[in-house]
C-alpha atoms as a PDB file:
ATOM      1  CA  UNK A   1       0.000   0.000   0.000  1.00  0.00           C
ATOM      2  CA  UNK A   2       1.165   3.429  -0.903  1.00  0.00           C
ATOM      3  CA  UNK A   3       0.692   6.041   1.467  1.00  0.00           C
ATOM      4  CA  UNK A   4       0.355   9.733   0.325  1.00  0.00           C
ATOM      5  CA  UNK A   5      -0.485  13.581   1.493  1.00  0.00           C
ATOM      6  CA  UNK A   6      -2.070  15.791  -0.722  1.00  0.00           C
ATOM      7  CA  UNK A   7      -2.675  19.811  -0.691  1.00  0.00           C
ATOM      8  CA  UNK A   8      -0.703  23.327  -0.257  1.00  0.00           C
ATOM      9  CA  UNK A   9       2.108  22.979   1.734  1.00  0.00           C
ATOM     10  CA  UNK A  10       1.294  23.046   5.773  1.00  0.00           C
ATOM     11  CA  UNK A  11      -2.239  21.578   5.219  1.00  0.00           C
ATOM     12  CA  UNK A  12      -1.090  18.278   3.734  1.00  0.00           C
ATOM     13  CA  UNK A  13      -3.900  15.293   4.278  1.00  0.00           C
ATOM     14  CA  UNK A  14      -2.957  11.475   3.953  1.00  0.00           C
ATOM     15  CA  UNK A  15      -4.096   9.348   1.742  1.00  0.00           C
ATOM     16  CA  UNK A  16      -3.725   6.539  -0.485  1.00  0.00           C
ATOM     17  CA  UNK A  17      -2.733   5.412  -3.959  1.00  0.00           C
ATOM     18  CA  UNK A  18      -5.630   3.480  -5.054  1.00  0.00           C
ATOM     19  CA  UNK A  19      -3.757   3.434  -8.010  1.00  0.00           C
ATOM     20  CA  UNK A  20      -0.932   5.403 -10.487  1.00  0.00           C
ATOM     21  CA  UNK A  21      -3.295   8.064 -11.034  1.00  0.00           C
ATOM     22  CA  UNK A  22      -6.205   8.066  -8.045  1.00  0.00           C
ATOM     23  CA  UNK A  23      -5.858   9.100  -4.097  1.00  0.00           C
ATOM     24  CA  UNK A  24      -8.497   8.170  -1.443  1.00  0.00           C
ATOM     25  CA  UNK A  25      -8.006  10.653   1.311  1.00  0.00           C
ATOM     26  CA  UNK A  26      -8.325   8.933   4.993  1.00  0.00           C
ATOM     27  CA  UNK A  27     -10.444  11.015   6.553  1.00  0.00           C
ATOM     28  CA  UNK A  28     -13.746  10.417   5.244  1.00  0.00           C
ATOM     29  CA  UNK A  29     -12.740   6.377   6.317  1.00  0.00           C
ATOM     30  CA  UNK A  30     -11.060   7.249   9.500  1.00  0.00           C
ATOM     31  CA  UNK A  31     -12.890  10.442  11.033  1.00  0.00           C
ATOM     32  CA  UNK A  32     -16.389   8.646  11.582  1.00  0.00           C
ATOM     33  CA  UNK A  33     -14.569   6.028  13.708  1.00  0.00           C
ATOM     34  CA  UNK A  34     -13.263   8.621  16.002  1.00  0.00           C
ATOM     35  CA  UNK A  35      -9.901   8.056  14.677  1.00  0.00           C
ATOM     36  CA  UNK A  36      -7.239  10.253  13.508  1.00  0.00           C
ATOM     37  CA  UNK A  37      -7.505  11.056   9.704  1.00  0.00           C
ATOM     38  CA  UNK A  38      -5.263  14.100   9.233  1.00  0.00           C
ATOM     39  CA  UNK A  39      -1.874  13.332  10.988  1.00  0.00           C
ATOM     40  CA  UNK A  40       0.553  11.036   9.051  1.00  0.00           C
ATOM     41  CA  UNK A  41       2.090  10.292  12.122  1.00  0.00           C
ATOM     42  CA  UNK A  42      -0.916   9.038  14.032  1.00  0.00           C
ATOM     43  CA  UNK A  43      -1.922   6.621  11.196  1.00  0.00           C
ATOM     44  CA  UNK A  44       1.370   4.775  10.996  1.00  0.00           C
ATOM     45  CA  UNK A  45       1.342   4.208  14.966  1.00  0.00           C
ATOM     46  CA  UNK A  46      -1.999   2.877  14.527  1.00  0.00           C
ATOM     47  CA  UNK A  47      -1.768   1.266  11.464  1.00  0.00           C
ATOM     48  CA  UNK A  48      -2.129  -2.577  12.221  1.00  0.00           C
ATOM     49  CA  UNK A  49      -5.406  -1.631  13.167  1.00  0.00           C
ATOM     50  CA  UNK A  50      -6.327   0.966  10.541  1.00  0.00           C
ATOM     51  CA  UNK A  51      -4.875  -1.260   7.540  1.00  0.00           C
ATOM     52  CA  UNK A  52      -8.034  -3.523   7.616  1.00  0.00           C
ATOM     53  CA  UNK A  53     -10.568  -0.323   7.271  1.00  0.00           C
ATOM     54  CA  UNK A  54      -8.591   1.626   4.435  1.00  0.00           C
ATOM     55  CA  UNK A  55      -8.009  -2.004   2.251  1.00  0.00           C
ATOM     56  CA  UNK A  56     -11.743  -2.175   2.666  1.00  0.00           C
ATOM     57  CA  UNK A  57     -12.217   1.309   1.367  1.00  0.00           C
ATOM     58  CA  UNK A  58     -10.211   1.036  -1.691  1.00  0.00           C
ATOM     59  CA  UNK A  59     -13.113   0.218  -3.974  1.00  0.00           C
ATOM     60  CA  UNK A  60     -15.526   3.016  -2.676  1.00  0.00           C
ATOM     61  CA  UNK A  61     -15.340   5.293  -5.557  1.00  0.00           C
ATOM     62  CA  UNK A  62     -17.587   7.932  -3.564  1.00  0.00           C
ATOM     63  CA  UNK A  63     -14.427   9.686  -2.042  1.00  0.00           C
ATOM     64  CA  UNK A  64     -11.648   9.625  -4.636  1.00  0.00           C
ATOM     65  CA  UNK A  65      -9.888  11.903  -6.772  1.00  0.00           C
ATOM     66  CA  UNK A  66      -7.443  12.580  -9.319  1.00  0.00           C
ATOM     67  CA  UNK A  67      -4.186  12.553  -8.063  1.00  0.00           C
ATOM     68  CA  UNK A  68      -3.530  15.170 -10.772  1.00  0.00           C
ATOM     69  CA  UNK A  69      -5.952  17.400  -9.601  1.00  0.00           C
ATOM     70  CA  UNK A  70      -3.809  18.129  -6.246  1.00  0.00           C
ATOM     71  CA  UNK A  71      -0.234  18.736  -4.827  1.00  0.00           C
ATOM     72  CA  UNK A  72       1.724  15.694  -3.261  1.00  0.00           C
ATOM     73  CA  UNK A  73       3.044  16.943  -0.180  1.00  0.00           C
ATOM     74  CA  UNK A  74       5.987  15.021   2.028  1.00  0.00           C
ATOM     75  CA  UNK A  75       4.116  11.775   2.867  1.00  0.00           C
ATOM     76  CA  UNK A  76       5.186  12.504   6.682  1.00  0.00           C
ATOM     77  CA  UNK A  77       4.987  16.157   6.399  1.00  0.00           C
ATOM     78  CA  UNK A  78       5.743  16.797  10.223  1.00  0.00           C
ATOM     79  CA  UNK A  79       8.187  14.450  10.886  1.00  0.00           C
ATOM     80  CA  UNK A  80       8.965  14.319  14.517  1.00  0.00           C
ATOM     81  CA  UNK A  81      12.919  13.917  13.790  1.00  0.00           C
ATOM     82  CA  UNK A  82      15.046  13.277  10.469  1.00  0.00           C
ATOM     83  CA  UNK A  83      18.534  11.514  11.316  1.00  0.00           C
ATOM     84  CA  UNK A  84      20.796  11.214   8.483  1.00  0.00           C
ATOM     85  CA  UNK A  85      23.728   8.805   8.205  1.00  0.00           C
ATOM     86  CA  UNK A  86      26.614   9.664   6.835  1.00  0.00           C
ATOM     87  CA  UNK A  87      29.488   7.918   5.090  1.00  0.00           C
ATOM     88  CA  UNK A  88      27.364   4.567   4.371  1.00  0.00           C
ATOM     89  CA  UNK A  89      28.393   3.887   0.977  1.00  0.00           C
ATOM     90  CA  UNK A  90      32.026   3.148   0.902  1.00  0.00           C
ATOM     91  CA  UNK A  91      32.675   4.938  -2.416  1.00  0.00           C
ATOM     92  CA  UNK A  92      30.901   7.909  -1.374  1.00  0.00           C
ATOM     93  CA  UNK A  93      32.783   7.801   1.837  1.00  0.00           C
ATOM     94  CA  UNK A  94      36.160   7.650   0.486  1.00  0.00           C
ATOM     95  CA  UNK A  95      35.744  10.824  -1.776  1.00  0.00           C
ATOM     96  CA  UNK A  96      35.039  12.697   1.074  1.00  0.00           C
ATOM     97  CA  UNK A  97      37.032  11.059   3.948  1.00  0.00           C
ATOM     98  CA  UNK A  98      39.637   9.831   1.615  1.00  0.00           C
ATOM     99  CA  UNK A  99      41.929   6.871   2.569  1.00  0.00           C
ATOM    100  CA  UNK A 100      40.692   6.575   6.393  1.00  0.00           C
ATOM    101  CA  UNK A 101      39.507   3.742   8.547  1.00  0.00           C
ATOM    102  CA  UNK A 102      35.498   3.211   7.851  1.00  0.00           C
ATOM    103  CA  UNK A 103      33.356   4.096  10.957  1.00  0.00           C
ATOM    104  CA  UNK A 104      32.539   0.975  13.183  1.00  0.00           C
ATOM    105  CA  UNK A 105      29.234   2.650  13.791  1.00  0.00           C
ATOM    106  CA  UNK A 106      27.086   4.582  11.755  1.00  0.00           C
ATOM    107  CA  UNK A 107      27.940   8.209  11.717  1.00  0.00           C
ATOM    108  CA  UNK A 108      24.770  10.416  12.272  1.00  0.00           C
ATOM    109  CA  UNK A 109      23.303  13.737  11.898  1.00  0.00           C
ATOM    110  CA  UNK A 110      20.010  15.467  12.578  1.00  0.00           C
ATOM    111  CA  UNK A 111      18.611  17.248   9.721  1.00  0.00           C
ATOM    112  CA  UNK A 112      15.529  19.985  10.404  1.00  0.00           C
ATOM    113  CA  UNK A 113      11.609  19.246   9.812  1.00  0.00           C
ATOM    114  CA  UNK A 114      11.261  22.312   8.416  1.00  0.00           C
ATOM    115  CA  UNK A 115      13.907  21.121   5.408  1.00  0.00           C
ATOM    116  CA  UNK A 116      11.530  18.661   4.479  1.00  0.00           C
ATOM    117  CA  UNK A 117       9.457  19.480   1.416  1.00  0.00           C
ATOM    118  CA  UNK A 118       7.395  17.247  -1.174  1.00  0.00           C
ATOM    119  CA  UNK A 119       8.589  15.138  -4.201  1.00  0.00           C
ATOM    120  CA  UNK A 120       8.156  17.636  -7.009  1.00  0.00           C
ATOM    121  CA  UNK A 121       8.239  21.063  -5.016  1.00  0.00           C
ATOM    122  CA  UNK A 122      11.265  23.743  -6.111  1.00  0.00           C
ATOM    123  CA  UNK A 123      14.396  23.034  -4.363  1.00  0.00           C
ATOM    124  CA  UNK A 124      15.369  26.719  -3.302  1.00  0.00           C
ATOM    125  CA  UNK A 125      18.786  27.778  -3.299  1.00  0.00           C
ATOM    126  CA  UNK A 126      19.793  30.060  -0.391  1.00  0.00           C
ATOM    127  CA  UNK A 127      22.533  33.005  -1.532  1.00  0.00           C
ATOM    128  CA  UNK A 128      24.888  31.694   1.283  1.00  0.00           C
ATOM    129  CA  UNK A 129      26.002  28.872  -0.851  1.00  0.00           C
ATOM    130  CA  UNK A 130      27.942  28.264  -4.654  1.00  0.00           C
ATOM    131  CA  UNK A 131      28.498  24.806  -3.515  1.00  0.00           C
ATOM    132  CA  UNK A 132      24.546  23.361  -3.683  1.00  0.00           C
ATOM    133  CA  UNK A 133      24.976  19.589  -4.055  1.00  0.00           C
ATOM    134  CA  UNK A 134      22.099  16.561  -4.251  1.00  0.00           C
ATOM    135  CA  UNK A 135      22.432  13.126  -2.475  1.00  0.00           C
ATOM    136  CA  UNK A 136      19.300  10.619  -3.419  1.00  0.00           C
ATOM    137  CA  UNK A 137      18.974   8.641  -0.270  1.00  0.00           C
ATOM    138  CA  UNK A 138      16.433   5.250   0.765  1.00  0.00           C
ATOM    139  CA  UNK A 139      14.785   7.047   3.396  1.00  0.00           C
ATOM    140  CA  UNK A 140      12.999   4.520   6.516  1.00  0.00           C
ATOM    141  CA  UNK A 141      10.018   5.719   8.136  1.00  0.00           C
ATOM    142  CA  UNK A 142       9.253   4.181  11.700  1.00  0.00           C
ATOM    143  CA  UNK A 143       5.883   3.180  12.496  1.00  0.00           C
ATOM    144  CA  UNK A 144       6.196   1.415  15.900  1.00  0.00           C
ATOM    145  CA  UNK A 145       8.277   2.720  18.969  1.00  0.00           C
ATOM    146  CA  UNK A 146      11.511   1.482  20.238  1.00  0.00           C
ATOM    147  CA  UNK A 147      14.282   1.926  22.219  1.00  0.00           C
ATOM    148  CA  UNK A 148      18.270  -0.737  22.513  1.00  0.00           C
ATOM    149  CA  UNK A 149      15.446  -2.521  19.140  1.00  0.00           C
ATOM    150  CA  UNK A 150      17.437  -5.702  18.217  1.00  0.00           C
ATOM    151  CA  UNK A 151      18.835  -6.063  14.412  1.00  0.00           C
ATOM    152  CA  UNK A 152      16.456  -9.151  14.413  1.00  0.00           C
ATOM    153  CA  UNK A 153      13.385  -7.096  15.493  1.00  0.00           C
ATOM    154  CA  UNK A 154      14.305  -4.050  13.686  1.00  0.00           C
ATOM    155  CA  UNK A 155      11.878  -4.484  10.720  1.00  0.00           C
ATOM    156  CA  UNK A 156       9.290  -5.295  12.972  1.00  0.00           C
ATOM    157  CA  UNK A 157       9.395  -1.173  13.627  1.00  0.00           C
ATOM    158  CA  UNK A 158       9.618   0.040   9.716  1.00  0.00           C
ATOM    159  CA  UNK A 159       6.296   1.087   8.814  1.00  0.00           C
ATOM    160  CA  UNK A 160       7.781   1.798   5.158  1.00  0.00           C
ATOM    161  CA  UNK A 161      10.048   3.369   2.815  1.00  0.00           C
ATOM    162  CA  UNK A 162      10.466   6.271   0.482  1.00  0.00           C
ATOM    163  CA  UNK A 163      12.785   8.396  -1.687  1.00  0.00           C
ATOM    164  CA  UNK A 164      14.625  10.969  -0.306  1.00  0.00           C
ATOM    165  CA  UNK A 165      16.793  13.918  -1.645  1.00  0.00           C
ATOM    166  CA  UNK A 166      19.370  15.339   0.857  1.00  0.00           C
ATOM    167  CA  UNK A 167      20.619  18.256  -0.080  1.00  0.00           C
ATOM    168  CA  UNK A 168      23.633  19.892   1.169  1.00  0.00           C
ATOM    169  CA  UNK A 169      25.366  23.280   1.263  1.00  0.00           C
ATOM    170  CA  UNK A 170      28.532  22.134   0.515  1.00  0.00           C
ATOM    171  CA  UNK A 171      30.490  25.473   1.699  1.00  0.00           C
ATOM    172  CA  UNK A 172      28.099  26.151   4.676  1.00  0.00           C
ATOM    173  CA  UNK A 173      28.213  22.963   5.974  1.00  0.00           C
ATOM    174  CA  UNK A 174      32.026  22.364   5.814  1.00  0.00           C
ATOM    175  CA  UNK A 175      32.550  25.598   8.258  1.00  0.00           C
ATOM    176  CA  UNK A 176      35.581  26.528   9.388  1.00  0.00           C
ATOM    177  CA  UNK A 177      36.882  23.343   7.088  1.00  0.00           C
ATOM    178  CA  UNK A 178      37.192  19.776   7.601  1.00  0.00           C
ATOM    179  CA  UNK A 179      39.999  19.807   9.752  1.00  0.00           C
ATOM    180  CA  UNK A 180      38.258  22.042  11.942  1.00  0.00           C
ATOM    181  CA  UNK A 181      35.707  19.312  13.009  1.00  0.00           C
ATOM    182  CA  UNK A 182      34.064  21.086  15.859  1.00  0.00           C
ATOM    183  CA  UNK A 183      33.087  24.432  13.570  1.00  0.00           C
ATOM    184  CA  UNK A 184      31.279  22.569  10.631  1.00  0.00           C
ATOM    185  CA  UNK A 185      27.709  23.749   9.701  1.00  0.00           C
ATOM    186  CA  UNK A 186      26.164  20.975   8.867  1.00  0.00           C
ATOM    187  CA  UNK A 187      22.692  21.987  10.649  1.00  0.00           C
ATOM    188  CA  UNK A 188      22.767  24.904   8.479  1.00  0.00           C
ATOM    189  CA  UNK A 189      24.614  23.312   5.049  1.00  0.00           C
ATOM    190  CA  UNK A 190      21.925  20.748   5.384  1.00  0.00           C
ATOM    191  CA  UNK A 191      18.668  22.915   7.040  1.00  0.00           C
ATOM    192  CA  UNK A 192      17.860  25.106   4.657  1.00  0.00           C
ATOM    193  CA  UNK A 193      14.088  24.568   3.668  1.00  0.00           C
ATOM    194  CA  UNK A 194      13.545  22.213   0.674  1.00  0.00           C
ATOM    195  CA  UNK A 195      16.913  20.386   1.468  1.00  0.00           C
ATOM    196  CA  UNK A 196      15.112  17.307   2.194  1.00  0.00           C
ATOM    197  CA  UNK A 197      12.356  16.214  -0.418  1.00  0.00           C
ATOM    198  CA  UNK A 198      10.686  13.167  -0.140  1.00  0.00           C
ATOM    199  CA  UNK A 199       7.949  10.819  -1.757  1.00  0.00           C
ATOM    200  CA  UNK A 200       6.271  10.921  -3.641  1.00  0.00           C
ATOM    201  CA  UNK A 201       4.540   8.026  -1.832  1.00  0.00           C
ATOM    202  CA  UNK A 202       5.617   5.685   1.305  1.00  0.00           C
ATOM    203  CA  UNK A 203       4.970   2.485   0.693  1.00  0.00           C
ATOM    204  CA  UNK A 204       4.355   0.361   3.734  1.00  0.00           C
ATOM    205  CA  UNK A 205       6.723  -2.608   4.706  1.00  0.00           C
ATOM    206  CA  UNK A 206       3.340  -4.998   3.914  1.00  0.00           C
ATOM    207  CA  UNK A 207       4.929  -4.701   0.308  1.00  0.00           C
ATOM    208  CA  UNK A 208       7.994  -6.846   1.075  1.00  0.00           C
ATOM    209  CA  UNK A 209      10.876  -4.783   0.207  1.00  0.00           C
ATOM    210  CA  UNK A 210      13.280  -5.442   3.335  1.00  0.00           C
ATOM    211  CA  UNK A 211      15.045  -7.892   1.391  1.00  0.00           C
ATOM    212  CA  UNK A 212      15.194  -7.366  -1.776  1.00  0.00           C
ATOM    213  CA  UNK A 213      18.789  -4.777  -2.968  1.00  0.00           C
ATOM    214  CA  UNK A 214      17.352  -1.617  -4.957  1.00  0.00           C
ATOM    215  CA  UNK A 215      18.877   0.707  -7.190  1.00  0.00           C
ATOM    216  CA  UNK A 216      18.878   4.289  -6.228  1.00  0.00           C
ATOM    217  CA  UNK A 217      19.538   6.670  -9.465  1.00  0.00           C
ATOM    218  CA  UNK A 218      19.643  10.426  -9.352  1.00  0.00           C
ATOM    219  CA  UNK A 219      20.362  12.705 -12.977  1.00  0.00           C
ATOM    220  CA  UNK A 220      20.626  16.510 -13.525  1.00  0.00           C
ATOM    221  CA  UNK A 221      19.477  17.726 -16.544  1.00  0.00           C
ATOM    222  CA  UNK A 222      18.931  14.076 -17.945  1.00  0.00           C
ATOM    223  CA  UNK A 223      23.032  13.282 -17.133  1.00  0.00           C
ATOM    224  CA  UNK A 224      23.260  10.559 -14.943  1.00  0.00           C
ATOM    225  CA  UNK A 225      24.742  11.508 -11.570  1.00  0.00           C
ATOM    226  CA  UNK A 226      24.377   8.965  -9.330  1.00  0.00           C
ATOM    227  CA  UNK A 227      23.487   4.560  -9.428  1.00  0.00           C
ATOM    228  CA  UNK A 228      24.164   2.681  -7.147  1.00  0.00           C
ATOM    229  CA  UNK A 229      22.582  -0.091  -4.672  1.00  0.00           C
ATOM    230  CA  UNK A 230      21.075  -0.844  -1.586  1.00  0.00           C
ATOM    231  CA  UNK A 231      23.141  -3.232  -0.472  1.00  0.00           C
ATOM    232  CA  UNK A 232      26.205  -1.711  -1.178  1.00  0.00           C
ATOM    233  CA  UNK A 233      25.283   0.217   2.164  1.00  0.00           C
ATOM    234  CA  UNK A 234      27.737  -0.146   5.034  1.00  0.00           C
ATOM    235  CA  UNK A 235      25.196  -0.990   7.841  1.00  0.00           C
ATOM    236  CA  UNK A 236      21.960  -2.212   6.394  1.00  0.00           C
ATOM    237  CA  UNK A 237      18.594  -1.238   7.921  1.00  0.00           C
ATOM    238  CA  UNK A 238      18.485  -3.084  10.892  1.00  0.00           C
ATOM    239  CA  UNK A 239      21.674  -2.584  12.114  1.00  0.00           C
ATOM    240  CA  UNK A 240      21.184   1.024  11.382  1.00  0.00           C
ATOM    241  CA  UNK A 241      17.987   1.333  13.291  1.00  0.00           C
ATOM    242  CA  UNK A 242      19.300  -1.027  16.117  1.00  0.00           C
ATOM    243  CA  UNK A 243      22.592   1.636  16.306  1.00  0.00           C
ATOM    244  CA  UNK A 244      20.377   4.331  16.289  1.00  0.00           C
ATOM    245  CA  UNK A 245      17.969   3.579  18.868  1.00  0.00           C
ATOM    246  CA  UNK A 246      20.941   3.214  21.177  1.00  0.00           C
ATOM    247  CA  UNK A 247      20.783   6.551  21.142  1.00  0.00           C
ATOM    248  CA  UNK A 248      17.708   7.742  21.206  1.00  0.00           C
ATOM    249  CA  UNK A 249      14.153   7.097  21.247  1.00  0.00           C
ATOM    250  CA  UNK A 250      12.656   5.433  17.696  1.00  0.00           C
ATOM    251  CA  UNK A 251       9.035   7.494  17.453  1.00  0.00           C
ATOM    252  CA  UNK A 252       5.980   6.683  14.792  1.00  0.00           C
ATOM    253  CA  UNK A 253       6.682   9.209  12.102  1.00  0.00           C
ATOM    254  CA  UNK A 254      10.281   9.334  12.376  1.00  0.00           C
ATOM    255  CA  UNK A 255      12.567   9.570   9.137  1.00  0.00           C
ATOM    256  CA  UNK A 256      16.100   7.539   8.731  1.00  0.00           C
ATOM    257  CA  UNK A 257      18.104   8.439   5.981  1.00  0.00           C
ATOM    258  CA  UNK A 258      20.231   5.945   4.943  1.00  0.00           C
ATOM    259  CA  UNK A 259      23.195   7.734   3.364  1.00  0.00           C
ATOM    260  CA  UNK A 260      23.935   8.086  -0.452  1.00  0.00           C
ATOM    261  CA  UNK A 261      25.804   6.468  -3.181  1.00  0.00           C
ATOM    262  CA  UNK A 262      29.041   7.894  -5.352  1.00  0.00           C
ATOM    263  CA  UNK A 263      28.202  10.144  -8.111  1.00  0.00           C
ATOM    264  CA  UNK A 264      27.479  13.619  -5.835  1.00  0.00           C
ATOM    265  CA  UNK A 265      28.441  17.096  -7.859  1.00  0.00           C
ATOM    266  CA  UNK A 266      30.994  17.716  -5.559  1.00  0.00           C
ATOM    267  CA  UNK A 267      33.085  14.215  -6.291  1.00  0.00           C
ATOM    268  CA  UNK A 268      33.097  15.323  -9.970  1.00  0.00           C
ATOM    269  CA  UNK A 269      36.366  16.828 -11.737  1.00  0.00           C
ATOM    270  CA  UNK A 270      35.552  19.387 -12.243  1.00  0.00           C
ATOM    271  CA  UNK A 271      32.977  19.572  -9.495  1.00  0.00           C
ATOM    272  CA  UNK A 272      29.353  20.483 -10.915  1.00  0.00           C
ATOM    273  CA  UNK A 273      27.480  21.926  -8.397  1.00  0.00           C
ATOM    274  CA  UNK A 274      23.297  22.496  -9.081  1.00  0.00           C
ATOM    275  CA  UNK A 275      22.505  25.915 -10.387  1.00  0.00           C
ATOM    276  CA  UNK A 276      19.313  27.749 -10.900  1.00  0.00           C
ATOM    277  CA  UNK A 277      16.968  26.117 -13.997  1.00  0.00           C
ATOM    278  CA  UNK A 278      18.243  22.477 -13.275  1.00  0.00           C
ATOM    279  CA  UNK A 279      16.015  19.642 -12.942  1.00  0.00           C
ATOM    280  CA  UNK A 280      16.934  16.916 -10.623  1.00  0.00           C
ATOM    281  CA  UNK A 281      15.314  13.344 -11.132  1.00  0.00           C
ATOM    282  CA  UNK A 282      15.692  10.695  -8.626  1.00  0.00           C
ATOM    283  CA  UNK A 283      14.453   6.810  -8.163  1.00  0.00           C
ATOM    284  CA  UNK A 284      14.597   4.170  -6.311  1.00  0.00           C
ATOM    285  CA  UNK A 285      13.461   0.393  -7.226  1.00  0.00           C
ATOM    286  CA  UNK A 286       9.843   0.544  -6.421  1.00  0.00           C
ATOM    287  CA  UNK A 287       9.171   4.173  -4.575  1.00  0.00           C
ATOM    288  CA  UNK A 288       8.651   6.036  -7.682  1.00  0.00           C
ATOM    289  CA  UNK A 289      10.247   9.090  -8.820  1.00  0.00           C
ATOM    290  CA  UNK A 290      10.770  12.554  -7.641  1.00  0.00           C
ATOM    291  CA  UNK A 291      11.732  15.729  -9.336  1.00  0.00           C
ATOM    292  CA  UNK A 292      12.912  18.764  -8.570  1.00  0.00           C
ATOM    293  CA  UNK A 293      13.540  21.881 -10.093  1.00  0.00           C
ATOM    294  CA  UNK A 294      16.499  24.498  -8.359  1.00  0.00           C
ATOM    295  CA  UNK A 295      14.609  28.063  -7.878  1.00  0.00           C
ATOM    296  CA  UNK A 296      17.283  31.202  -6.527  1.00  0.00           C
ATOM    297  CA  UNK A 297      15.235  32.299  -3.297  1.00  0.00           C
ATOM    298  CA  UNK A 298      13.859  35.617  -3.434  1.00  0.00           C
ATOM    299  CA  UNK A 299      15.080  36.897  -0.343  1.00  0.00           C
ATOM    300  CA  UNK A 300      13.196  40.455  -0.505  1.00  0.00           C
ATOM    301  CA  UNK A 301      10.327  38.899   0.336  1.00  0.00           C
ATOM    302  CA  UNK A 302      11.668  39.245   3.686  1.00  0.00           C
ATOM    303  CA  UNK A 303      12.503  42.817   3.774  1.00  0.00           C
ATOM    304  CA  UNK A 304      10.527  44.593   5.497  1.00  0.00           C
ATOM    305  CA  UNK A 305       9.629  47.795   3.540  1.00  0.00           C
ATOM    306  CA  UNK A 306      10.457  51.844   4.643  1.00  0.00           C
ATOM    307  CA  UNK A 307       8.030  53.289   6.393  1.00  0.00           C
ATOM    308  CA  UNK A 308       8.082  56.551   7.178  1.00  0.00           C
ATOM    309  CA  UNK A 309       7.409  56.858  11.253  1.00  0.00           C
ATOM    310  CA  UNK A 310       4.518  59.869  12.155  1.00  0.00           C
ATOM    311  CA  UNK A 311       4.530  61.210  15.513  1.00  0.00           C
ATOM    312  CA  UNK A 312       1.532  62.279  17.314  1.00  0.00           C
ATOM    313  CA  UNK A 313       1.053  64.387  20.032  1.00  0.00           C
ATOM    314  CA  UNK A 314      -1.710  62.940  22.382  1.00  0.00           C
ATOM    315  CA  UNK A 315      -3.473  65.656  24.138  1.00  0.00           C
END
């Protein structure tokens, strides 16, 4: 099953593929019940029991529409936290870490909710960065809390998967350099909004994909940037999610991105960073496609405009 959200951005509703080309939204199934129909996040914890009723609502023709006819949004548009790995793909790793002992445990980062945007929304390039790079990423969505979750129950707590597109300000996020560890940026090289789009659906772990190695591809302009695999991944997904919940509390809603194969702009000679008027296309065995288009952000939309101040005299 394929899970959705549809409308502007910040009023996103879920819903589901019935099929390439029609949504049912959720809440006309789940609102009557007394259940929650317009948070993503509430559905997935209660999913096991919510599957049944939406399967059994597929056919009702009464509440569909045309998937054309709306925006996909994120399909978890308020994720509660996105934590990005970094350095998983050993290619990848070595062109930025160059010839250094791999990590014995999965190097992670926090990336902002408010970065993340939906599968065919502009990505917006800040004016603090020349250096704008893509990295097409499997990205795990949690459906069932955890905490110390063994690699043998870790897929027990995937409620799905989906593409993701983590972007990076190259120049931001390396700071003071790289051999300056404690001043990198890479909240703000990797925060900006739009720098994480997903979708453009989730499709829930009843499809069987947990074993099966897919191909993540990512091109610019129709060039071919990035292909690689799943399982060329350093730490696969359970012992990612068991490292990670180590850590921290695993929460319904909760994003994992799994890090990204070779083929980045910046591990090109010469690099080719992404530019106003490029179109990004990225896929993933299976999840779809999304695609992107790089906008310059208007940043006088935030100016606030002279005024001229008058001064009255109360008497």
């Amino acid at each position: 099953m394929r899970i959705v959200s549809f409308g502007g951005p910040g009023g996103e509703q879920p819903g589901v593929l019935v099929d390439d080309h029609t949504i049912l939204p959720l809440a006309p199934v789940l609102a009557p019940l007394g259940l929650p129909a317009t948070d993503t996040t509430h559905i997935l914890a209660l999913w096991p029991a919510v599957r049944p009723l939406v399967e059994a609502a597929l056919h009702d023709t009464r509440h569909h529409i045309a998937r054309a006819d709306v925006r996909l949004g994120p399909p978890v548009p308020r994720p509660g936290k996105v934590i990005a790995v970094g350095f998983n793909y050993p290619m990848h790793s070595n062109a930025v870490l160059g010839p250094v002992a791999a990590p014995t445990e999965p190097v992670l980062f926090l990336k902002l909710p408010g970065s993340v945007c939906g599968p065919y929304d502009p990505l917006i390039k800040p004016p603090e960065t020349t250096a704008l790079d893509y990295e097409i990423e499997l990205a795990v969505v949690i459906g069932r809390a955890g905490r110390r979750i063994a690699p043998a129950d870790a897929h027990a707590h995937v409620a799905g998967y989906m593409i993701a597109n983590d972007v990076t300000a190259r120049d931001v996020a390396l700071g003071a350099g790289i051999h300056s560890p404690l001043q990198m940026q890479l909240v703000r090289g990797k925060g900006f909004p739009s720098f994480c789009a997903t979708g453009p659906w989730l499709l829930m772990r009843d499809e069987q994909l947990d074993s099966e190695p897919l191909r993540l591809r990512l091109s610019v302009n129709g060039e071919a940037r990035q292909d690689g695999w799943s399982s060329d991944m350093r730490f696969d997904v359970p012992a990612l999610i068991a490292s990670i919940s180590n850590s921290m509390d695993l929460l319904p809603g909760d994003v994992i991105l799994t890090g990204t194969p070779s083929g980045c702009g910046f591990e090109l000679d010469p690099p080719a960073y992404l530019v106003e008027g490029d179109e990004i296309r990225g896929s993933i065995t299976g999840l779809g496609e999304l695609h992107q288009r790089v906008t310059d952000e208007d940043i006088t939309q935030y100016k606030t405009p002279a005024t001229t101040s008058t001064i009255r005299t109360l008497t």
